[in-house]
C-alpha atoms as a PDB file:
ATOM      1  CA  UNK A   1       0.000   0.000   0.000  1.00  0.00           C
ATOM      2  CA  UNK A   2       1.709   3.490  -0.950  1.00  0.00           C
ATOM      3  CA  UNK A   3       1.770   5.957   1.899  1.00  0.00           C
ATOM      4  CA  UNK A   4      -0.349   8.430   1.947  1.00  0.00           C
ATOM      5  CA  UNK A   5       0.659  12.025   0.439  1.00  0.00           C
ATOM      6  CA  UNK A   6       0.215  13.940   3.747  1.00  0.00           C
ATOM      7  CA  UNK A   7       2.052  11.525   6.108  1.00  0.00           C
ATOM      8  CA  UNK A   8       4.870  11.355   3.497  1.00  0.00           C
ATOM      9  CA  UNK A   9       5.198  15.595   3.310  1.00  0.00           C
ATOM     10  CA  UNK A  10       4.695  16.010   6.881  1.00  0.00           C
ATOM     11  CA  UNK A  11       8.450  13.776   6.962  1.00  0.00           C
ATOM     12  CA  UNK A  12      10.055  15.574   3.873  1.00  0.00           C
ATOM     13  CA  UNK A  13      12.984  17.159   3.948  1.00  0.00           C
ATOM     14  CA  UNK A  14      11.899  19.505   1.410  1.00  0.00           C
ATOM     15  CA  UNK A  15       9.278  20.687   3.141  1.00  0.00           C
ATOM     16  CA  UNK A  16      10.841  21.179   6.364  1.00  0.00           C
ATOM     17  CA  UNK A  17      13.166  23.179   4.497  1.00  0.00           C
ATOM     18  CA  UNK A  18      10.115  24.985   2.912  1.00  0.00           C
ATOM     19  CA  UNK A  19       9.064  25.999   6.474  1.00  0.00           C
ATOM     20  CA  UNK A  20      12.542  26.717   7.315  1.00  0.00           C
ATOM     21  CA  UNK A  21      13.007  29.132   4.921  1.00  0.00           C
ATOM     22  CA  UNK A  22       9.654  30.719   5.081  1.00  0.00           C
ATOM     23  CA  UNK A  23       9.949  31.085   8.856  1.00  0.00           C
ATOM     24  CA  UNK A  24      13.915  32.897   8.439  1.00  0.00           C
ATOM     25  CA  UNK A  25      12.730  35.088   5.997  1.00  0.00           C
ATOM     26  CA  UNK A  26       9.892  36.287   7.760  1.00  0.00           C
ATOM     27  CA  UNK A  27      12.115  36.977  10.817  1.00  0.00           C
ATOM     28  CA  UNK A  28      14.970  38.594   8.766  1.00  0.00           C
ATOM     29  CA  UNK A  29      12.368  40.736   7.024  1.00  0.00           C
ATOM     30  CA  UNK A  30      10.926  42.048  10.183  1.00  0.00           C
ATOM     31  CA  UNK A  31      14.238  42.931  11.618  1.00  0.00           C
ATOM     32  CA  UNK A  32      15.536  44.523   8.189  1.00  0.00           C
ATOM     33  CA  UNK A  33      12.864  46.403   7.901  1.00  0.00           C
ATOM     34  CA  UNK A  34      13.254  48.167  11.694  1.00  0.00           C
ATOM     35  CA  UNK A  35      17.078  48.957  10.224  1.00  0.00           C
ATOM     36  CA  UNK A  36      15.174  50.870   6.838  1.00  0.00           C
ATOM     37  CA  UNK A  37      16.150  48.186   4.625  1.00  0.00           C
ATOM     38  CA  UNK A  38      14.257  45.288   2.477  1.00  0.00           C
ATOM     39  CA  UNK A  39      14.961  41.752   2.502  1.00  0.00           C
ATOM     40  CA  UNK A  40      18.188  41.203   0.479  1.00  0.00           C
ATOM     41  CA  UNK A  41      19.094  44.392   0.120  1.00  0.00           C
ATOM     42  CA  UNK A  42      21.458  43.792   3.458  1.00  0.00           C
ATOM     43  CA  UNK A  43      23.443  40.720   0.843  1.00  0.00           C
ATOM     44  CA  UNK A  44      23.718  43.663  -1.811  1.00  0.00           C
ATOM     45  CA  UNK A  45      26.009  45.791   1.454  1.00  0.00           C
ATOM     46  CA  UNK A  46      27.364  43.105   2.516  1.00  0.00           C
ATOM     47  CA  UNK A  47      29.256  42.420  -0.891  1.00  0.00           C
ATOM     48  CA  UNK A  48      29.508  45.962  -1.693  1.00  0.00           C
ATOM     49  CA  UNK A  49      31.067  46.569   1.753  1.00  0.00           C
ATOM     50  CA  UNK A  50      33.902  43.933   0.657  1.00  0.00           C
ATOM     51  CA  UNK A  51      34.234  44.620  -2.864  1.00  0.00           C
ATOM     52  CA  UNK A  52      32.917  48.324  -3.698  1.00  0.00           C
ATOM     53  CA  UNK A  53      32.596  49.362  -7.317  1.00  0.00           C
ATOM     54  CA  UNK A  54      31.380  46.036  -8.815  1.00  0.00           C
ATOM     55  CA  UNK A  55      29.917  46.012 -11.916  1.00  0.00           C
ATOM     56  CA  UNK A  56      25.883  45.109 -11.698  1.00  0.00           C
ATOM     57  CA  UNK A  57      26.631  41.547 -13.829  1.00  0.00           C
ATOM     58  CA  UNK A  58      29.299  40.883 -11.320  1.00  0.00           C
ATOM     59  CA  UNK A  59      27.407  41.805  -7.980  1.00  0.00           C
ATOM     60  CA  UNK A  60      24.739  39.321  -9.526  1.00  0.00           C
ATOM     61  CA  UNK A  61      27.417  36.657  -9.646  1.00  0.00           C
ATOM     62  CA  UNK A  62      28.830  37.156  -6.158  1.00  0.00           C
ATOM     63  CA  UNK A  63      25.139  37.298  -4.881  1.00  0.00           C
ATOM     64  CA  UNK A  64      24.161  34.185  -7.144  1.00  0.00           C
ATOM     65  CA  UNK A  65      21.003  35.543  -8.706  1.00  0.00           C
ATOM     66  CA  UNK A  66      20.060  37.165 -11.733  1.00  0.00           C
ATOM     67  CA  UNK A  67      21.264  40.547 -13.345  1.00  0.00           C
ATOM     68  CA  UNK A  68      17.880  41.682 -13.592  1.00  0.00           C
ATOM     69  CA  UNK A  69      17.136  40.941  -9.908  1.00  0.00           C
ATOM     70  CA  UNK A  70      19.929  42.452  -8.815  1.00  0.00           C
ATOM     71  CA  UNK A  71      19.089  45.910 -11.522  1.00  0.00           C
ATOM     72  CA  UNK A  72      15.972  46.212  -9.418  1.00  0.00           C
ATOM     73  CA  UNK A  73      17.401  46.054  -6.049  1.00  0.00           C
ATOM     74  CA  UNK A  74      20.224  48.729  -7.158  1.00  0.00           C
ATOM     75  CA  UNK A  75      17.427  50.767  -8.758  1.00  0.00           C
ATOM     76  CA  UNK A  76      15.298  50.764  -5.496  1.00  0.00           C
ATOM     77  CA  UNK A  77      18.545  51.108  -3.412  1.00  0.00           C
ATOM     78  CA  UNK A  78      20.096  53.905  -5.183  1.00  0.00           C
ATOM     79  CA  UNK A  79      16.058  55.608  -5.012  1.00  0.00           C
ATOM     80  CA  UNK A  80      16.896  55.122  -0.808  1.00  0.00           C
ATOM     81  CA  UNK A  81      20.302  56.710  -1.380  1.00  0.00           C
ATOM     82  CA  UNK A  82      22.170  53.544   0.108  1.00  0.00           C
ATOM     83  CA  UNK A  83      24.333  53.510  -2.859  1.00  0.00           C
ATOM     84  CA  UNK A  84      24.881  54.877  -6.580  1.00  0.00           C
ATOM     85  CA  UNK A  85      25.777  53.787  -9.946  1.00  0.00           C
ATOM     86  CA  UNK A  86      28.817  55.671 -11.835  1.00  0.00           C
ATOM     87  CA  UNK A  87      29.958  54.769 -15.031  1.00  0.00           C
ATOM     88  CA  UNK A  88      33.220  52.736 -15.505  1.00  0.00           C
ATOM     89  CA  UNK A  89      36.095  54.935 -16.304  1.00  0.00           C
ATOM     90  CA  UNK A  90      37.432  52.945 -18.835  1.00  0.00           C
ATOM     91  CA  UNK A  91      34.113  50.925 -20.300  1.00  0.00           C
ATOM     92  CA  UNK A  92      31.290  53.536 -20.429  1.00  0.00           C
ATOM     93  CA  UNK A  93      28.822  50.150 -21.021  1.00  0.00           C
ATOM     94  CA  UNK A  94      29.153  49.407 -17.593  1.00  0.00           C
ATOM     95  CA  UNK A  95      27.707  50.353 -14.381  1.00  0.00           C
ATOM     96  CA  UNK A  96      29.786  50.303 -11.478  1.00  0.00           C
ATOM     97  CA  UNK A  97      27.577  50.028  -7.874  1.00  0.00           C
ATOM     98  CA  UNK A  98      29.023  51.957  -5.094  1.00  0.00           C
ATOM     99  CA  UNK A  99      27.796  52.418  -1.141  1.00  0.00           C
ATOM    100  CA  UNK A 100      26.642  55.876  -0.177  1.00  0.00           C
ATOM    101  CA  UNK A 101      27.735  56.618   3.471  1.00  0.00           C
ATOM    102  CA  UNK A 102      24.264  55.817   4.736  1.00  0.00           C
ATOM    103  CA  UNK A 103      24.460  52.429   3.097  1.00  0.00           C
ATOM    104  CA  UNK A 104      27.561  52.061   4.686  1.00  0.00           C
ATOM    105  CA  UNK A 105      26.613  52.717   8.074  1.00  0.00           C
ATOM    106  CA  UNK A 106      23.662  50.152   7.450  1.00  0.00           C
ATOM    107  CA  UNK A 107      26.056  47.105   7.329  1.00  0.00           C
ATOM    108  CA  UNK A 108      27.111  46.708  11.150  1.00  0.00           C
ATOM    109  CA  UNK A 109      23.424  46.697  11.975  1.00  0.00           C
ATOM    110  CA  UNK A 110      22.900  44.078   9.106  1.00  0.00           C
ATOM    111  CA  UNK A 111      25.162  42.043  10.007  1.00  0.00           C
ATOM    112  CA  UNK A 112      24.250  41.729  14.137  1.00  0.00           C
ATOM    113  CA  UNK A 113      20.771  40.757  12.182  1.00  0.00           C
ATOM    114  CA  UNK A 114      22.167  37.727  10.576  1.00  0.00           C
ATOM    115  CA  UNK A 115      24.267  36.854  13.582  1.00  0.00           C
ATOM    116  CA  UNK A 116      20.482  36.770  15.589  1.00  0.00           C
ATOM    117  CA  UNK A 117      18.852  34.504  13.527  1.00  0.00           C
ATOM    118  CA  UNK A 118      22.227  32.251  13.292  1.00  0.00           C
ATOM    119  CA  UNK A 119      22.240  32.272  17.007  1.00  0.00           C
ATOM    120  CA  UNK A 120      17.799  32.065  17.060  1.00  0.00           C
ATOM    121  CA  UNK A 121      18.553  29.230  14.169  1.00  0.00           C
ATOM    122  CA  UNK A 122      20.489  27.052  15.948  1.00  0.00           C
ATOM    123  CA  UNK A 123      19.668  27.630  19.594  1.00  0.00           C
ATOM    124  CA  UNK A 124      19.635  24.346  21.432  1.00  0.00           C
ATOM    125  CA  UNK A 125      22.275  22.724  19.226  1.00  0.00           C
ATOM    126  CA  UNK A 126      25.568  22.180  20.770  1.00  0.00           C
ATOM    127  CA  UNK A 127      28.675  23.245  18.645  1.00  0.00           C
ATOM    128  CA  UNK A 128      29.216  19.947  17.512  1.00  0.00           C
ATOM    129  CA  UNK A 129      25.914  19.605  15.722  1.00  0.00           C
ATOM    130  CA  UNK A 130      25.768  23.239  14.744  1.00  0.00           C
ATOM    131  CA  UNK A 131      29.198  22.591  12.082  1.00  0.00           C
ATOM    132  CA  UNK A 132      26.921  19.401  11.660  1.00  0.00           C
ATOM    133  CA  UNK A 133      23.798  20.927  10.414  1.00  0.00           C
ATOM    134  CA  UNK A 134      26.301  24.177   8.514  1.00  0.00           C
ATOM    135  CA  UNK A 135      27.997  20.831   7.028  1.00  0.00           C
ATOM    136  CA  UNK A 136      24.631  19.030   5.886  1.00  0.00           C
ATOM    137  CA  UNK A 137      23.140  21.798   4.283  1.00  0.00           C
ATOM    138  CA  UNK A 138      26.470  22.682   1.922  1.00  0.00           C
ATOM    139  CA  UNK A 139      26.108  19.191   0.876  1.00  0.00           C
ATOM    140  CA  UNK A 140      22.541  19.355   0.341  1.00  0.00           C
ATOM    141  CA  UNK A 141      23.174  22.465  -1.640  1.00  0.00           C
ATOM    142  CA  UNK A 142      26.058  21.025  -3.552  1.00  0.00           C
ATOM    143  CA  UNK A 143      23.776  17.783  -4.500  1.00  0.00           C
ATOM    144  CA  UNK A 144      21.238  20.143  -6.307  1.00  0.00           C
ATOM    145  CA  UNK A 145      24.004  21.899  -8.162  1.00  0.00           C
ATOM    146  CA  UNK A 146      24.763  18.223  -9.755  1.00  0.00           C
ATOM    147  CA  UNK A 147      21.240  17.029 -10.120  1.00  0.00           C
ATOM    148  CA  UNK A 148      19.645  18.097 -13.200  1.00  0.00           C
ATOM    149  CA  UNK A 149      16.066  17.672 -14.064  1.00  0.00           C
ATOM    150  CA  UNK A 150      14.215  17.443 -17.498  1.00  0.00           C
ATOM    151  CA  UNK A 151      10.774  16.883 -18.410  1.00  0.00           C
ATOM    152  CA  UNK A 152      11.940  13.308 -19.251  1.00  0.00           C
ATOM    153  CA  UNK A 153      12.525  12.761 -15.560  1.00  0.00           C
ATOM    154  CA  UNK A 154       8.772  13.560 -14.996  1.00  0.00           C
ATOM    155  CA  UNK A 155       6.902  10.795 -13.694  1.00  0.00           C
ATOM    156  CA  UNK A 156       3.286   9.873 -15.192  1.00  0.00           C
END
């Protein structure tokens, strides 16, 4: 007898990393937002912080998302005066992103955020199975980055 669909996604991982995800975003929303900033935007200083004057196409590689993603979080950004755009010196085609002083000032804050919900994430786990869990979900993340899927995978 196959198990039924609900007792089988109550056990996933994938779901439980559904939740997971869900429940850190909300929580590093809220706090982002007491700081003046919008979810993600805090990834955009955080680069920016450690390499200023990247080009928008290679912000969107360091962040790992898309260069069109990453033209609407400058646009909005640069609208909230956390940073600006300047032309390259050399290669007028590109856009170079740089930190205002107010987005600089932003990053300390930003970062104590993460380092709550790393310590709210993990609270309860000793040290030991905090590298654990760190360890398990690089590997998790590494297995999707060799799995591929095509619609001839799809089952009936």
């Amino acid at each position: 007898m196959q198990e039924p669909i609900t007792t089988y996604l109550e056990e996933s991982i994938s779901l439980s990393l559904v939740r997971l995800y869900k429940a850190q975003h909300q929580q590093a929303e809220v706090r982002c937002q007491k700081i003046g900033l919008h979810t993600a935007q805090e990834l955009v200083i955080f680069r920016l912080l450690e390499e200023d004057g990247l080009s928008q196409s290679h912000l969107a590689a360091r962040l790992g998302v898309e260069i069109g993603t990453v033209a609407k979080t400058v646009q909005r950004m640069e609208k909230e005066g956390l940073l600006i755009r300047r032309q390259d010196a050399e290669d007028a085609r590109i856009s170079r992103v740089y930190l205002t002083e107010k987005g600089r000032r932003l990053g300390e804050p930003a970062l104590h955020i993460w380092k709550d919900l790393d310590a709210c994430l993990v609270q309860g786990m000793s040290q030991a199975e905090q590298l654990l869990f760190r360890r398990l979900l690089v590997q998790a993340a590494a297995n999707f980055s060799r799995c591929s899927f095509s619609p001839a995978d799809e089952h009936p």
